[in-house]
C-alpha atoms as a PDB file:
ATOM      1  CA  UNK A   1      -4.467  15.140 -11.848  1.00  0.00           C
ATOM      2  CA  UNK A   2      -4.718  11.702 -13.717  1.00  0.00           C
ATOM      3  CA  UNK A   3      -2.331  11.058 -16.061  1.00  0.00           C
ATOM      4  CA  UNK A   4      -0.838   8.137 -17.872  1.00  0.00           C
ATOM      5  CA  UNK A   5       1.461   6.574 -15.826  1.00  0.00           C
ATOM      6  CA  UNK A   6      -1.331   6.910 -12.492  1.00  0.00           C
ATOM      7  CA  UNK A   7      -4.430   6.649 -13.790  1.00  0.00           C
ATOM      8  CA  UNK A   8      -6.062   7.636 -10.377  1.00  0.00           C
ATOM      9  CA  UNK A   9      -3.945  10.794  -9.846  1.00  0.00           C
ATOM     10  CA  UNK A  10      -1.778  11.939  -6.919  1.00  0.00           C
ATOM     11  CA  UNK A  11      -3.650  12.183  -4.300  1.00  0.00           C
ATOM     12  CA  UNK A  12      -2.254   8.934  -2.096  1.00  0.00           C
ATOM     13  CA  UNK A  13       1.064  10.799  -2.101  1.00  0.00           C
ATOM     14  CA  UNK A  14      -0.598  13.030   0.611  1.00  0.00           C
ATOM     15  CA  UNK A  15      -1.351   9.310   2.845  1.00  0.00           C
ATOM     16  CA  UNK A  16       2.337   8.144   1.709  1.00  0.00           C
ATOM     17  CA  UNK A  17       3.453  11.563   3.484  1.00  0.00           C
ATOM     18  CA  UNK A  18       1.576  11.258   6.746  1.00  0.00           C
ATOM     19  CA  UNK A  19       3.072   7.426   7.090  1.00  0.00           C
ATOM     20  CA  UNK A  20       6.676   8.768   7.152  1.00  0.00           C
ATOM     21  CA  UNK A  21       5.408  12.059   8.947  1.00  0.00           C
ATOM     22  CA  UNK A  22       4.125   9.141  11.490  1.00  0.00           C
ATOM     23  CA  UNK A  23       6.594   6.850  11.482  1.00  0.00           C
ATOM     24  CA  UNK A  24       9.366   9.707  11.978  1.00  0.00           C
ATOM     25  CA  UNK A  25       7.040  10.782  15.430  1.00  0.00           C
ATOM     26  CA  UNK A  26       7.917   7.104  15.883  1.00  0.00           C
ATOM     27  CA  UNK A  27      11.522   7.327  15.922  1.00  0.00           C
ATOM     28  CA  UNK A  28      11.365  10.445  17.942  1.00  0.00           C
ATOM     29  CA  UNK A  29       8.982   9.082  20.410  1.00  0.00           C
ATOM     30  CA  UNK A  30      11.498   5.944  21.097  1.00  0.00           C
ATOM     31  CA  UNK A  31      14.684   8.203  20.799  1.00  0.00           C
ATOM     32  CA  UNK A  32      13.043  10.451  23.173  1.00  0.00           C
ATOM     33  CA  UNK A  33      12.448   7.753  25.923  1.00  0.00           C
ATOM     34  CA  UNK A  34      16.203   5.962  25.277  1.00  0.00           C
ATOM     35  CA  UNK A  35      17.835   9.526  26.002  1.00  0.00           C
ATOM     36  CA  UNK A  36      15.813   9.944  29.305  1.00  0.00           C
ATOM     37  CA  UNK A  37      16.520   6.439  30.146  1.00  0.00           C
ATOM     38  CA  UNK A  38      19.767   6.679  29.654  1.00  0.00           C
ATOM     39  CA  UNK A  39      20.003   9.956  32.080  1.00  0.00           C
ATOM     40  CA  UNK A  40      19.272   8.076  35.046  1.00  0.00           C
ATOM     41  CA  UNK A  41      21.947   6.026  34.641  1.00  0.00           C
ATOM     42  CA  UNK A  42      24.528   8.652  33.741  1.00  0.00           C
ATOM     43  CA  UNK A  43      22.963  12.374  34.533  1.00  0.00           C
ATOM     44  CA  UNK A  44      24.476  15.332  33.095  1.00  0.00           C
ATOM     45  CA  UNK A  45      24.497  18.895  34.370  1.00  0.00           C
ATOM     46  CA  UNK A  46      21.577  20.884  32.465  1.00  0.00           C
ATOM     47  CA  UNK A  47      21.924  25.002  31.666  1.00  0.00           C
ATOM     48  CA  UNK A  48      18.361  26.262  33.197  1.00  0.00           C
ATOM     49  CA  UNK A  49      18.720  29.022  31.060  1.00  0.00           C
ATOM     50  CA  UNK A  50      19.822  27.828  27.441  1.00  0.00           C
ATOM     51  CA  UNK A  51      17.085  25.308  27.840  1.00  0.00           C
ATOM     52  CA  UNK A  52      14.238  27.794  28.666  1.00  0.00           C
ATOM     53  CA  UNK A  53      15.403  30.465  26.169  1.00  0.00           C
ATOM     54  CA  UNK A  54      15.252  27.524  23.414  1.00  0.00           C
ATOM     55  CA  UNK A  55      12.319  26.062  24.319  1.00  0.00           C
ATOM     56  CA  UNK A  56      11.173  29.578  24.174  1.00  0.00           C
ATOM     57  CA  UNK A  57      11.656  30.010  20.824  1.00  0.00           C
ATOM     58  CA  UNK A  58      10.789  26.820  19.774  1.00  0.00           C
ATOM     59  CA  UNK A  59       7.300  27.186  21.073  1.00  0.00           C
ATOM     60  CA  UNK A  60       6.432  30.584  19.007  1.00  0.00           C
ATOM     61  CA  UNK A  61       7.738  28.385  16.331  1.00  0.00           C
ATOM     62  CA  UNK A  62       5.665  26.010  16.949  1.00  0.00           C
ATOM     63  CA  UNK A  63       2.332  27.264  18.097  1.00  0.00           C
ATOM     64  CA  UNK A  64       2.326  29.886  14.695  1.00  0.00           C
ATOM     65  CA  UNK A  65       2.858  26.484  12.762  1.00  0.00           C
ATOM     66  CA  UNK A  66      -0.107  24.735  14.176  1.00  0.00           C
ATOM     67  CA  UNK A  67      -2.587  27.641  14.059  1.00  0.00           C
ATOM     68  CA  UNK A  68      -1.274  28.066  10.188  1.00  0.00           C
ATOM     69  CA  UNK A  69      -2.392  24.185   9.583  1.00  0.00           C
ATOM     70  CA  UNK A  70      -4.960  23.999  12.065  1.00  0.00           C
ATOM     71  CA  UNK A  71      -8.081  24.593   9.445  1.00  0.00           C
ATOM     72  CA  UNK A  72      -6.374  22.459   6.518  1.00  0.00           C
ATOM     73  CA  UNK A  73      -5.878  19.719   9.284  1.00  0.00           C
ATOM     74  CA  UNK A  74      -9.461  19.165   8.749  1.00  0.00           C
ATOM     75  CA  UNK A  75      -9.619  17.945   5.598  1.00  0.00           C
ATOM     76  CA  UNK A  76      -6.063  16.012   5.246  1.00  0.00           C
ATOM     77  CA  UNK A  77      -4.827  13.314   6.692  1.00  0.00           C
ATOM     78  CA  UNK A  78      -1.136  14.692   5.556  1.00  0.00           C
ATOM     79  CA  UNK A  79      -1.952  17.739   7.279  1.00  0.00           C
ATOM     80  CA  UNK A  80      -3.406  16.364   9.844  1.00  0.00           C
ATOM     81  CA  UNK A  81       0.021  14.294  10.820  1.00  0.00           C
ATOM     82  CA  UNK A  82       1.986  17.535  10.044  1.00  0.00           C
ATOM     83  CA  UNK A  83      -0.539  19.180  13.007  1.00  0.00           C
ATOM     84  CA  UNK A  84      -0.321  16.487  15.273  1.00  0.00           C
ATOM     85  CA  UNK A  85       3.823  17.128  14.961  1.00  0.00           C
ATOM     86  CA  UNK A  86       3.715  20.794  15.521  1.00  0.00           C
ATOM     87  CA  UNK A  87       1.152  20.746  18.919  1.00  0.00           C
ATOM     88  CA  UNK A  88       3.764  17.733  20.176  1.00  0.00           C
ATOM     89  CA  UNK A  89       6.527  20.088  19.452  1.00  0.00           C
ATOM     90  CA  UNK A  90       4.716  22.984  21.155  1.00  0.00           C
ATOM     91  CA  UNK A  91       3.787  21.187  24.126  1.00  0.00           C
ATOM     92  CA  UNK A  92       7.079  19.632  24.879  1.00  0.00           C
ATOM     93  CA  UNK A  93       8.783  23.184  24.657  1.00  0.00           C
ATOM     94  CA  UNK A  94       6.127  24.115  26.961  1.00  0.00           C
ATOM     95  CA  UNK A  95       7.071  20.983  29.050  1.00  0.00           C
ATOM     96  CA  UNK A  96      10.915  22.157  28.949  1.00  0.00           C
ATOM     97  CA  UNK A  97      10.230  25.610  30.008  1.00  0.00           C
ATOM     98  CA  UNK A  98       8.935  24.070  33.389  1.00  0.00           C
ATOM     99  CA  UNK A  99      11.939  21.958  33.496  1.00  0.00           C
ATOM    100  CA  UNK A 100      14.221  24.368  33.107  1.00  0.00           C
ATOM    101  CA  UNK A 101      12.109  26.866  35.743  1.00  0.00           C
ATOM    102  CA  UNK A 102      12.506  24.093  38.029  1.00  0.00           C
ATOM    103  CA  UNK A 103      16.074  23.669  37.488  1.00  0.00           C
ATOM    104  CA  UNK A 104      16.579  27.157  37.762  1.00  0.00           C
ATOM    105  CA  UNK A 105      14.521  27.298  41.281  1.00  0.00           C
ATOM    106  CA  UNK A 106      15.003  24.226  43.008  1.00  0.00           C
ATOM    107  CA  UNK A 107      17.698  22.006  41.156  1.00  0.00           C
ATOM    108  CA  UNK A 108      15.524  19.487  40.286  1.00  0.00           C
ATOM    109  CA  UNK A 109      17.140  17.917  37.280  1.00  0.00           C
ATOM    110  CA  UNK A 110      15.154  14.658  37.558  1.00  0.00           C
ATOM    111  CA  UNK A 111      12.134  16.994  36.013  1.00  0.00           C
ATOM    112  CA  UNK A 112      14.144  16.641  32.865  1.00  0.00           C
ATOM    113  CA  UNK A 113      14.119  13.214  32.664  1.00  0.00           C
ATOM    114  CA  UNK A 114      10.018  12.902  33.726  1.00  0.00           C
ATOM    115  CA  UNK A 115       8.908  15.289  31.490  1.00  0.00           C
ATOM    116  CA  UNK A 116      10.889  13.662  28.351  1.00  0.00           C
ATOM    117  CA  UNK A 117       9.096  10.584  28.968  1.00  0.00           C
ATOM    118  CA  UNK A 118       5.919  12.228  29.068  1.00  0.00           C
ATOM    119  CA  UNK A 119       6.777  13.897  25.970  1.00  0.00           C
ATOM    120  CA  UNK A 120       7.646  10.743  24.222  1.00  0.00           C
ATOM    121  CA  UNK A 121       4.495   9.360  25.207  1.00  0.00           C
ATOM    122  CA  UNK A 122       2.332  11.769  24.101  1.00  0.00           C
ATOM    123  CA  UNK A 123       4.017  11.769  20.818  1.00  0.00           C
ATOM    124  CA  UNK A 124       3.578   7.871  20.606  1.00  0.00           C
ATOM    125  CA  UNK A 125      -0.193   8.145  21.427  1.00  0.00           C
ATOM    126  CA  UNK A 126      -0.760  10.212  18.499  1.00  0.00           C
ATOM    127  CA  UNK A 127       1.414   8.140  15.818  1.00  0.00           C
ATOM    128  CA  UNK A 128      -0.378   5.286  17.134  1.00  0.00           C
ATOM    129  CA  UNK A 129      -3.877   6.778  16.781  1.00  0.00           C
ATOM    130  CA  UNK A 130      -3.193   7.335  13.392  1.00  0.00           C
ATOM    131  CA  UNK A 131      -0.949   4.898  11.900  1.00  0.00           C
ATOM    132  CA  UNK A 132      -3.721   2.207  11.594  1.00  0.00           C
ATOM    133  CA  UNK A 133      -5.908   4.182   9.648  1.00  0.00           C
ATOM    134  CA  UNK A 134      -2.757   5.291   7.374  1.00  0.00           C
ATOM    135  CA  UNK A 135      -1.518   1.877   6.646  1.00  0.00           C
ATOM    136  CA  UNK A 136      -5.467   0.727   6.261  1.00  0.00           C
ATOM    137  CA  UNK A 137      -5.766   2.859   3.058  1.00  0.00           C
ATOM    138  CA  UNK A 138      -2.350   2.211   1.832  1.00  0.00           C
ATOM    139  CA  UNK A 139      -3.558  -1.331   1.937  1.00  0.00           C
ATOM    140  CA  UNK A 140      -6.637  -0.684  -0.098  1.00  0.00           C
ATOM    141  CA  UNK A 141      -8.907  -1.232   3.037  1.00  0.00           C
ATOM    142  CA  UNK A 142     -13.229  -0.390   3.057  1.00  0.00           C
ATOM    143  CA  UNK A 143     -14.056   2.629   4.403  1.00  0.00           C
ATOM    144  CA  UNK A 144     -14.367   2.283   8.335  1.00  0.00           C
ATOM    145  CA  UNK A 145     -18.319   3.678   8.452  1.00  0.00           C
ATOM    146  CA  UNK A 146     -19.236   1.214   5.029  1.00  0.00           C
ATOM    147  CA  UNK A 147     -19.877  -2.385   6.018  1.00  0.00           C
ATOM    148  CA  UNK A 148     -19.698  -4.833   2.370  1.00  0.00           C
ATOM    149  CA  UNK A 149     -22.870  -6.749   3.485  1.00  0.00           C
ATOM    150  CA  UNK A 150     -24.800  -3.096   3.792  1.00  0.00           C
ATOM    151  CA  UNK A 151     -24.102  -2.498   0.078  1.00  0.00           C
ATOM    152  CA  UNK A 152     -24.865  -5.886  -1.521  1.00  0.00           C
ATOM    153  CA  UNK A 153     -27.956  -5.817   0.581  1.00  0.00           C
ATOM    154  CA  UNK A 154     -28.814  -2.537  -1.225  1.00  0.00           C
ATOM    155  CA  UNK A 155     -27.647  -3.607  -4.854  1.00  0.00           C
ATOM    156  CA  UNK A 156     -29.574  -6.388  -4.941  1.00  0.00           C
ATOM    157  CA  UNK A 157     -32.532  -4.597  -3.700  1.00  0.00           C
ATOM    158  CA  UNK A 158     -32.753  -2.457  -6.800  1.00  0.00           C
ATOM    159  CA  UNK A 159     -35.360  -3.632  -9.204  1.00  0.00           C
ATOM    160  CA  UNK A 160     -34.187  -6.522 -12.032  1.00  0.00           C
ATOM    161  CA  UNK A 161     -30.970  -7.300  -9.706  1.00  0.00           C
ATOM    162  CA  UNK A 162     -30.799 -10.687  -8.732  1.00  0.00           C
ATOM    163  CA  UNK A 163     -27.264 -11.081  -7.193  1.00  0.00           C
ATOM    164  CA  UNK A 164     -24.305  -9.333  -6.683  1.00  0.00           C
ATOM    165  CA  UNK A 165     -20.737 -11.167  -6.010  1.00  0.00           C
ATOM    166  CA  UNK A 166     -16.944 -10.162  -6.444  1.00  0.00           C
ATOM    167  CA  UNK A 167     -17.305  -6.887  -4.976  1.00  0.00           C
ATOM    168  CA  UNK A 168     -14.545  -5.213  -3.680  1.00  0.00           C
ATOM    169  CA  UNK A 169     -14.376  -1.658  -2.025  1.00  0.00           C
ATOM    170  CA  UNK A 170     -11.554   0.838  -0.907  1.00  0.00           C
ATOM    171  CA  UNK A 171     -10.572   4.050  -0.390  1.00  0.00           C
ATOM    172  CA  UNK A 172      -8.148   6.094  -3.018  1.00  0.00           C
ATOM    173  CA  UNK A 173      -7.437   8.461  -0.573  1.00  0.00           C
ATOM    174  CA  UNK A 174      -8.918   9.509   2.357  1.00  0.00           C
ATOM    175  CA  UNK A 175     -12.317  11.209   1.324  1.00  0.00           C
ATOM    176  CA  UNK A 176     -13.222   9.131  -2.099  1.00  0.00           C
ATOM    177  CA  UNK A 177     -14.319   5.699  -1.917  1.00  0.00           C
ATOM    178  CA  UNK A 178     -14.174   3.248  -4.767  1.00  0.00           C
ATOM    179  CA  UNK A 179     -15.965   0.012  -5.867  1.00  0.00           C
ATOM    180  CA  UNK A 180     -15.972  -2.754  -8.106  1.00  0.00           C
ATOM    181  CA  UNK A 181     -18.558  -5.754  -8.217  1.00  0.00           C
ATOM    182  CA  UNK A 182     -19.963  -8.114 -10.760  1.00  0.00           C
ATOM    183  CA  UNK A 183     -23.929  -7.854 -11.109  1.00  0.00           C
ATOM    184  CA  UNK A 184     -26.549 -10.648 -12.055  1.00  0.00           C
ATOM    185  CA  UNK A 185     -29.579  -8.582 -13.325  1.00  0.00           C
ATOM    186  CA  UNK A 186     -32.623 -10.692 -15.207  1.00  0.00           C
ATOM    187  CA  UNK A 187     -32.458  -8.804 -18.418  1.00  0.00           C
ATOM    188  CA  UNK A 188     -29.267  -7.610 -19.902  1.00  0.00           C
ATOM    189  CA  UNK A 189     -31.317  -5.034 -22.220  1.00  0.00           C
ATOM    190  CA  UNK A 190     -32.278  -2.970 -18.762  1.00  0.00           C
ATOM    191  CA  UNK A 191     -28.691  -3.261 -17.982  1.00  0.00           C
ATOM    192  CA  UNK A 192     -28.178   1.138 -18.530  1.00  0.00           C
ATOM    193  CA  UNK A 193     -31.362   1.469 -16.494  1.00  0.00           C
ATOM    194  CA  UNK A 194     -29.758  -0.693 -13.792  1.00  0.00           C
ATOM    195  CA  UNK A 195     -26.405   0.799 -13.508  1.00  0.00           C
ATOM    196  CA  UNK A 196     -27.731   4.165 -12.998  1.00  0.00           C
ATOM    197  CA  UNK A 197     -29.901   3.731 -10.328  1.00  0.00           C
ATOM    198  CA  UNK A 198     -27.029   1.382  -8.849  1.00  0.00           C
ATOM    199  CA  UNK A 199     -24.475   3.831  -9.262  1.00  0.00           C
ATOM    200  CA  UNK A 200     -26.872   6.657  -7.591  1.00  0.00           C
ATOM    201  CA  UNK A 201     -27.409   4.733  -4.607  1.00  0.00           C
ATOM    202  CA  UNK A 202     -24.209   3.763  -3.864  1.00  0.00           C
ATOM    203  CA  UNK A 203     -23.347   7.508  -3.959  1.00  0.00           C
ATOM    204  CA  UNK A 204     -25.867   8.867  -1.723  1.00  0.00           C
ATOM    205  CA  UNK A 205     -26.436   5.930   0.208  1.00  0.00           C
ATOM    206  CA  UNK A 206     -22.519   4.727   1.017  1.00  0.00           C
ATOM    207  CA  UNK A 207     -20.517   7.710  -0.417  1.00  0.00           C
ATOM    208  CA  UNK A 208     -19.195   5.883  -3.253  1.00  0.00           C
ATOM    209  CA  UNK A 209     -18.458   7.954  -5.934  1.00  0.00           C
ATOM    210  CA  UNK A 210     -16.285   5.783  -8.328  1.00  0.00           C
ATOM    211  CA  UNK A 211     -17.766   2.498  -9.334  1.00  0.00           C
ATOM    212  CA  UNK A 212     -17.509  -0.244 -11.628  1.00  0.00           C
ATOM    213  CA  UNK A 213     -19.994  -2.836 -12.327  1.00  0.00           C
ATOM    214  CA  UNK A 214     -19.846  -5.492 -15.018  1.00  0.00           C
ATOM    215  CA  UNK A 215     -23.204  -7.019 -16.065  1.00  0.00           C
ATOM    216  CA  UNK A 216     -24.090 -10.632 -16.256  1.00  0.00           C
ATOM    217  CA  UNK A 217     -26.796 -12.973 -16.760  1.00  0.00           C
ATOM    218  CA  UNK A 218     -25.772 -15.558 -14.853  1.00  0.00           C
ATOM    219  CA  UNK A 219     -23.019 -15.593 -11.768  1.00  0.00           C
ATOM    220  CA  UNK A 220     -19.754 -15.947 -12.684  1.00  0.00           C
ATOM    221  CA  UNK A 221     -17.459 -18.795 -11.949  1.00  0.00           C
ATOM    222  CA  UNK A 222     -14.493 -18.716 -10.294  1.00  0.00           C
ATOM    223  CA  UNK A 223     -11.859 -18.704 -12.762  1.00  0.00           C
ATOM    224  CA  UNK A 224     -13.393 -15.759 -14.982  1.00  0.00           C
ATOM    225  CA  UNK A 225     -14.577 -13.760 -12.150  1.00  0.00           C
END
């Protein structure tokens, strides 16, 4: 909840955890491909078995974790990261149980190195599929499905509106979406009649459920807008 110190609540700590969920697959993802890089140059002797028996493990871990966050996923972008982590980590222990079957069986040891760069990959894909739309809310970015022209179009549609101008939107987190504009509207007595049927359009219309509008008669200039 709200409190003094942040008046809009908590809820962008979830987005501030999913960019250094992210950023951490990041890290891995580039770690991952320096180590298998660096095996070609200098290969080491893998145990079949220790790998496999891990890897094991790692994916009952894993997959539990996944199914456990699965349904959340759908409705945070935290969770959502955290999800994306846990099905990387369950299909590279998948990935290393072929490895270290093939060791096992044939001696290939250059499966190690292959399938560690198609792990690292993979996990790159997803941080990059989602690290835009992270860092967009962070930095107070419109909604991706709201376009700015769309809603002044629609403001100053509604009856005694004559202009609309400084408008700003954003997201607070990832499902509310918040806006502020200054409105030109012929008679400043209408002005409650106004805002309500602005603010209920802009809900239903645009999915903008926080707004604030100040009233004017005439537009604003630039140093007092």
């Amino acid at each position: 909840p709200a409190d003094r110190f942040k008046t809009f609540g908590y809820k962008r700590a979830e987005v501030i955890a999913a960019l250094i969920n992210l950023v951490t697959l990041v890290i891995v993802g580039l770690y991952l491909i320096y180590e298998a890089l660096w095996r070609v140059f200098e290969p080491h002797v893998i145990e079949g078995w220790i790998v496999v028996i891990v890897a094991g493990i790692a994916l009952v871990i894993d997959v539990v974790t996944a199914v456990l966050t699965y349904t959340i996923s759908k409705y945070s972008m935290n969770i959502r990261a955290a999800f994306l982590h846990n099905v990387s980590d369950a299909l590279a222990s998948a990935a290393v149980i072929v490895s270290g079957s093939l060791i096992l069986l044939y001696d290939w040891y250059w499966t190690d190195t292959a399938i560690t760069l198609l792990i690292a990959g993979y996990v790159l894909y997803q941080a990059a599929t989602m690290l835009p739309k992270t860092i967009h809310i962070l930095m107070q970015g419109a909604p991706d499905n709201v376009s700015i022209e769309s809603v002044i179009g629609a403001m100053e549609s509604v009856e005694g509106v004559s202009n609309v101008h400084h408008v700003h939107i954003w997201q607070l987190d990832e499902h509310e979406n918040a806006l502020e504009a200054h409105v030109v509207i012929d008679d400043l007595g209408e002005a409650e009649t106004i805002k309500t049927a602005l603010k209920s359009g802009l809900e239903k219309r645009f999915d903008i459920g926080h707004s604030t509008l100040e009233f004017e008669s005439s537009p604003c200039g630039k140093s007092v807008c």
